[in-house]
Protein backbone atom coordinates (compact mmCIF):
# COMPACT_ATOMS: atom_id res chain seq x y z
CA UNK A 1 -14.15 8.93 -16.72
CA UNK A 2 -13.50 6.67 -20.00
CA UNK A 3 -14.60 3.85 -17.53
CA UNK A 4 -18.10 5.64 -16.61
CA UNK A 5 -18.83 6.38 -20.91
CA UNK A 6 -17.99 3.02 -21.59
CA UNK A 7 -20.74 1.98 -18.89
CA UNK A 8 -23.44 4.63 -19.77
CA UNK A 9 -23.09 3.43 -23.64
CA UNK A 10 -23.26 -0.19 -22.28
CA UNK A 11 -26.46 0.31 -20.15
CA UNK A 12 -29.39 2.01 -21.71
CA UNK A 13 -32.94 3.42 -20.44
CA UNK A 14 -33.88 1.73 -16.96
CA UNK A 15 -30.52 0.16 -16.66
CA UNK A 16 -28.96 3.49 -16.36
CA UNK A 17 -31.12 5.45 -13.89
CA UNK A 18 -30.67 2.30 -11.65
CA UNK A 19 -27.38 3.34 -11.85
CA UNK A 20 -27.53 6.92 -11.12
CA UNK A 21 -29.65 6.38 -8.31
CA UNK A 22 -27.48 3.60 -6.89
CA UNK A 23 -24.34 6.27 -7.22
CA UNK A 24 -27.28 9.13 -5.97
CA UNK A 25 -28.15 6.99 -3.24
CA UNK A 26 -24.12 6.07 -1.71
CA UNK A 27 -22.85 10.12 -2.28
CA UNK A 28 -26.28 11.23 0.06
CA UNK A 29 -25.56 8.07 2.35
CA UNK A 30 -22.00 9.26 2.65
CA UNK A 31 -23.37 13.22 3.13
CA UNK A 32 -25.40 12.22 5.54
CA UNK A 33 -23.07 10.29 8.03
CA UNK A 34 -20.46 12.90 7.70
CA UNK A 35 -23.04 15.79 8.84
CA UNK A 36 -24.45 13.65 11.45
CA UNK A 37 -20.66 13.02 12.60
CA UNK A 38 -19.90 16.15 12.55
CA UNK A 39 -23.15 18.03 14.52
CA UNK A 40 -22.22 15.40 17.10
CA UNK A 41 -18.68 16.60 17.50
CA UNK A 42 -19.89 20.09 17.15
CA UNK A 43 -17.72 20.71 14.39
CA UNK A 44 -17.50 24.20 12.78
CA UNK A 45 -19.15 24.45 9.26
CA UNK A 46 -15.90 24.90 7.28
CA UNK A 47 -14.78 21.96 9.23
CA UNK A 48 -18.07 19.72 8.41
CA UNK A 49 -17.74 21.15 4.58
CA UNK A 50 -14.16 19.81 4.67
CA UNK A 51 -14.93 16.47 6.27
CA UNK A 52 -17.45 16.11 3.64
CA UNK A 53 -15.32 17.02 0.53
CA UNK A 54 -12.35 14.43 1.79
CA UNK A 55 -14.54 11.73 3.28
CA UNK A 56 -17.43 11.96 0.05
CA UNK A 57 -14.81 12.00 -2.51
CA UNK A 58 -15.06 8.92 -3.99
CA UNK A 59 -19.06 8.77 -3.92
CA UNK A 60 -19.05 12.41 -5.50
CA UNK A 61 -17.08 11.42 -8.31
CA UNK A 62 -18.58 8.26 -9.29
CA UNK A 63 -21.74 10.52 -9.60
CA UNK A 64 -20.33 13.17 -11.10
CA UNK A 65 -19.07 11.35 -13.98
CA UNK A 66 -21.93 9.54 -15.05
CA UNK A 67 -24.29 12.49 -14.19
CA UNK A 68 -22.14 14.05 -16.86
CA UNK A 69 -21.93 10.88 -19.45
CA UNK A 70 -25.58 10.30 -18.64
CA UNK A 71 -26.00 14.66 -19.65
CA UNK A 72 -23.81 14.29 -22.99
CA UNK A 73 -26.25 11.07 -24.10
CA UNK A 74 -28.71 13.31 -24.10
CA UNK A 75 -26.91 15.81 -26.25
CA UNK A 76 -25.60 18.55 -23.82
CA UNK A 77 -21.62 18.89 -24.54
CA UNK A 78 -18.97 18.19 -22.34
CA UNK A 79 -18.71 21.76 -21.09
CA UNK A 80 -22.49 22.01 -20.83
CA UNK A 81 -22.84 18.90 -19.13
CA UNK A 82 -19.64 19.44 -16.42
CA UNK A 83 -21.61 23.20 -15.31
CA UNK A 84 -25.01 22.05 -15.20
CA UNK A 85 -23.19 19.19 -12.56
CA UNK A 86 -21.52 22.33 -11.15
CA UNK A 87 -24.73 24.36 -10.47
CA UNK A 88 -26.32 21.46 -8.87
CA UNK A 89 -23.76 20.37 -6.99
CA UNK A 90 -23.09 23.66 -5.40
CA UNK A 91 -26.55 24.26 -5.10
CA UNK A 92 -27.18 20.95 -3.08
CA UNK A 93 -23.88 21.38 -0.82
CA UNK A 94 -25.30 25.04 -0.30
CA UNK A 95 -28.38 23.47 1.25
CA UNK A 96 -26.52 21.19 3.24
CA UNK A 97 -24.35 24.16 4.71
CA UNK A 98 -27.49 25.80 5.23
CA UNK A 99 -29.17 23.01 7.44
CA UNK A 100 -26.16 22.22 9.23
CA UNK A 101 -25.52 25.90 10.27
CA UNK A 102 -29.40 25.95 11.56
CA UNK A 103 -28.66 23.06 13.43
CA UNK A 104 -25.67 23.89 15.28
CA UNK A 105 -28.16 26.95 16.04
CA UNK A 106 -30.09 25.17 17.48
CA UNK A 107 -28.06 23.17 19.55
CA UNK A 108 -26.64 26.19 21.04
CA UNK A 109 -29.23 27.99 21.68
């Protein structure tokens, strides 16, 4: 976390969005492989939520931190900053359940 402030003082403006989309951009990569790998070995959804959460780890908290460093530069506080990352996270892996459960659907049916 100190590591990810010292980095969002260091870059400003266009430097940091680069950033966050290059974090943005490996976390959906990794998402998307491990839902792809999974609907192909027809795993379960807890199973595919699991796979995600171990295998995404990394990816989700490189983002996480500087979504929430990037969040506190622009004058939310820690706690503020940490749920609004909350909400959207859960929101986002909510859609992902979503699709995935359609899709093993649809492969069944």
């Amino acid at each position: 976390m100190l590591t990810t402030l010292i980095i969002a003082t260091a870059l400003s403006g266009s430097a940091l969005v680069e950033e966050a989309d290059r974090r943005n951009l490996a976390y959906t990569q990794c998402l998307f492989e491990q839902v792809r790998s999974s609907r192909e070995e027809n795993l379960t959804t807890a199973a595919m939520l699991a796979r995600v959460e171990s295998t995404c780890r990394a990816q989700r908290l490189a983002l996480e931190d500087l979504t929430i460093a990037v969040l506190q530069e622009r004058g939310e506080s820690r706690s503020q900053a940490q749920a609004n990352w909350e909400r959207v996270h859960a929101n986002s892996i909510e859609a992902v359940r979503r699709a995935y459960e359609l899709r093993l659907a649809e492969q069944q049916g």
